[in-house]
Protein backbone atom coordinates (compact mmCIF):
# COMPACT_ATOMS: atom_id res chain seq x y z
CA UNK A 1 115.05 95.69 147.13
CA UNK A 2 115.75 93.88 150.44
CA UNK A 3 118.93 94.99 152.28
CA UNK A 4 119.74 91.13 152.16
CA UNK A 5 118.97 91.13 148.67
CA UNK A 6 121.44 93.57 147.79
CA UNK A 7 123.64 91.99 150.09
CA UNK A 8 123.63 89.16 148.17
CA UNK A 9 124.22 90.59 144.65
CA UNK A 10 126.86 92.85 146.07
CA UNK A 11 128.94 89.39 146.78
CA UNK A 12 127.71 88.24 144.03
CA UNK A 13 129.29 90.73 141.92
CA UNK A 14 132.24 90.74 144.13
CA UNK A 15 132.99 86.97 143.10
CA UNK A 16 132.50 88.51 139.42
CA UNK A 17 135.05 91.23 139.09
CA UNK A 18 137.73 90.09 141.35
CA UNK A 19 137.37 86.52 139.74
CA UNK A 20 137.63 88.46 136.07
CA UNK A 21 140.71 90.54 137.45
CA UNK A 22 142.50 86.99 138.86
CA UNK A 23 141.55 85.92 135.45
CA UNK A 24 143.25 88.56 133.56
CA UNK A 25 145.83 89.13 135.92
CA UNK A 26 147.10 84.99 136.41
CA UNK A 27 145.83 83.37 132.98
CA UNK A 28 146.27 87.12 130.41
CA UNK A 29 149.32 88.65 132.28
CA UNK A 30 151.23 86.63 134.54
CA UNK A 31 151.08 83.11 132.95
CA UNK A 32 150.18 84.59 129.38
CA UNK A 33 148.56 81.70 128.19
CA UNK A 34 145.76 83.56 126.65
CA UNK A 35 144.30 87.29 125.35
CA UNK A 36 140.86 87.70 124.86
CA UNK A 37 140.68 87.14 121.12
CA UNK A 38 144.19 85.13 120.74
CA UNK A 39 142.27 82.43 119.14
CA UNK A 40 140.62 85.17 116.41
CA UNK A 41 143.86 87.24 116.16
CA UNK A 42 146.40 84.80 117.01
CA UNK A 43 149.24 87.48 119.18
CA UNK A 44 151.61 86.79 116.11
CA UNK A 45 153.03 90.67 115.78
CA UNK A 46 152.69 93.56 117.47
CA UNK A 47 149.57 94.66 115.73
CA UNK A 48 147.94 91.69 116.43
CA UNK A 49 148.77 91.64 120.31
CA UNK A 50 147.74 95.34 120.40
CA UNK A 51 144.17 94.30 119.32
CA UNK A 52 144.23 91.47 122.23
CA UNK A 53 145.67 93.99 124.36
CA UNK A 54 142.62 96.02 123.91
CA UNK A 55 140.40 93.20 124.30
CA UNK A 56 141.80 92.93 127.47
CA UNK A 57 141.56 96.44 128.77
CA UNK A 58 137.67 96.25 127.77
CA UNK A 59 137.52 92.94 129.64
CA UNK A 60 139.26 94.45 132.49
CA UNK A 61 137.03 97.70 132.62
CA UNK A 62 134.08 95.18 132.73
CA UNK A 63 135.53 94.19 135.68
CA UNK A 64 136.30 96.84 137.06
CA UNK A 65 132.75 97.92 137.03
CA UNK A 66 131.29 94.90 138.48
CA UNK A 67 133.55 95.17 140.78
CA UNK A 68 132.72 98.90 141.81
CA UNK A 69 129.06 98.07 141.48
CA UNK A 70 129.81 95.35 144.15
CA UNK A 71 131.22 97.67 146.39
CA UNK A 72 128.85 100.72 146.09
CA UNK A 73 125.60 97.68 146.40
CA UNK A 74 127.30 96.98 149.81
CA UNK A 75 127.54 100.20 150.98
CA UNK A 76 124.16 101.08 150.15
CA UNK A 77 123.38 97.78 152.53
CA UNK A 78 125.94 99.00 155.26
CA UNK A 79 123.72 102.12 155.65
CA UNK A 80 120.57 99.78 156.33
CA UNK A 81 121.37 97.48 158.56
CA UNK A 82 123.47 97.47 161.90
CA UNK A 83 124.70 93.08 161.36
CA UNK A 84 125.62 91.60 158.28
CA UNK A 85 124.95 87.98 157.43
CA UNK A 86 127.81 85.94 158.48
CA UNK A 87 131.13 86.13 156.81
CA UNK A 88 130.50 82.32 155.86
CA UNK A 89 127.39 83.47 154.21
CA UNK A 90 128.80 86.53 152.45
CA UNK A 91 132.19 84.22 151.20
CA UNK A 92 129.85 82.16 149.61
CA UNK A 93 127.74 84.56 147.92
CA UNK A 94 131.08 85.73 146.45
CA UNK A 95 132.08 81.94 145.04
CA UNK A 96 129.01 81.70 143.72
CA UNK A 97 129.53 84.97 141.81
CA UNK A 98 133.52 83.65 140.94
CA UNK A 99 132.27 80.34 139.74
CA UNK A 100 129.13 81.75 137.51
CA UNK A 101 131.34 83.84 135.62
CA UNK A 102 133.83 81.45 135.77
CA UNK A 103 131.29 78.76 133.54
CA UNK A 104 129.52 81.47 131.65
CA UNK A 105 132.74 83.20 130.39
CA UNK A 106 133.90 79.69 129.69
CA UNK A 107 131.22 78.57 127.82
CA UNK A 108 130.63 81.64 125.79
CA UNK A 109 134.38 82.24 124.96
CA UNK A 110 135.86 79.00 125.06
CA UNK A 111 133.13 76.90 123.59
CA UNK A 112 130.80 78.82 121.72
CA UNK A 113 133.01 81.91 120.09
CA UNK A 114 136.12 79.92 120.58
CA UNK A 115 137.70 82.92 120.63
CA UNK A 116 140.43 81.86 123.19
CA UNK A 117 141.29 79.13 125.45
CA UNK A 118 142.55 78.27 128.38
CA UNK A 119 146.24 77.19 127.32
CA UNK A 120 145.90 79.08 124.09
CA UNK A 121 144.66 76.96 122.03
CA UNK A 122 142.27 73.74 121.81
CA UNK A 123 142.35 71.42 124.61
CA UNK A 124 139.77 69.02 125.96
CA UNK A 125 141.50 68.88 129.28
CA UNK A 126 142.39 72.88 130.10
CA UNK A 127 138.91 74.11 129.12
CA UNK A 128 136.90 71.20 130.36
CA UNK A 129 139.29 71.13 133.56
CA UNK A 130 138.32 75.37 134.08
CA UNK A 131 134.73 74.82 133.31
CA UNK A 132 134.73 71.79 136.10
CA UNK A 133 137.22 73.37 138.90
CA UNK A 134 137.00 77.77 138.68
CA UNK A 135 133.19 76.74 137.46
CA UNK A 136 131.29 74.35 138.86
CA UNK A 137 133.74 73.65 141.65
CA UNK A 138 133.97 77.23 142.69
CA UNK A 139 129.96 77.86 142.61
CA UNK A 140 129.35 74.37 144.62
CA UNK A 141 131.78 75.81 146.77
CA UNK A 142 129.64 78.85 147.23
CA UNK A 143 126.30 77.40 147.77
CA UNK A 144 127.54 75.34 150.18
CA UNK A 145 128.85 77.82 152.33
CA UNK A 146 126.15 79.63 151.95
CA UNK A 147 123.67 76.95 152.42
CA UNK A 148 125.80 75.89 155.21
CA UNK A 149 125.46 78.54 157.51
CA UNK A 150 121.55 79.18 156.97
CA UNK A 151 121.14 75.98 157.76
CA UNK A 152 123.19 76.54 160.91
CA UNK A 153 120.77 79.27 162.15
């Protein structure tokens, strides 16, 4: 593979872990709007929030290993080259990352499993509102950066 290929999927899957840990971290723990599976096991009792807890721990160790993935990928292009693509470039390879998994997750969990949502349960305006904004409006963000600053060249 190219070094700027692996450049690229090493933001890439930068945007995808640390966008799954803000994830878990604002919308899971902080804000506690949602579990992984609190539409399937509604958090009702403690049994039931220790199976969405687990959920979350595998969804974080997902994470966790895109995000190490990431890291090692970019290493293994730090020993290649002596410049990097721009920092515009590489902050846009990582919104693109954010914003894919950002949809995909969105559509896959929210939509098509419905096995949680944004707010916690059913809404038109919090899942349709992610999809649009951490989605779409994160991965436009990201091409344009990134498109912006070949173009630049």
């Amino acid at each position: 593979m190219r070094t700027t290929g692996i450049l690229r999927w090493g933001g890439l899957l930068l945007g995808v872990g640390l966008g799954g840990f803000a994830d878990g971290i604002i919308l899971h723990q902080v804000l506690q709007w949602h579990n992984m599976l609190s539409t399937v096991v509604p958090p009702s009792d403690m049994a039931a929030m220790r199976v969405n807890m687990r959920a979350d721990g595998f969804f974080h160790m997902a994470t966790w290993f895109a995000t190490a993935l990431a890291v090692w990928l970019l290493w293994q292009a730090g020993q290649r080259v002596t410049a990097f693509p721009s920092s515009r470039w590489f902050i846009g390879q990582f919104f693109i990352g954010w914003g894919a998994f950002n949809f995909i997750e969105g559509i896959i969990n929210h939509q098509i499993l419905g096995i949680h949502h944004v707010r916690g349960y059913p809404d038109f305006d919090w899942d349709y509102g992610f999809l649009l904004v951490a989605g779409i409006g994160f991965f436009w963000l990201g091409r344009r950066l990134a498109r912006g600053d070949r173009q630049s060249r």
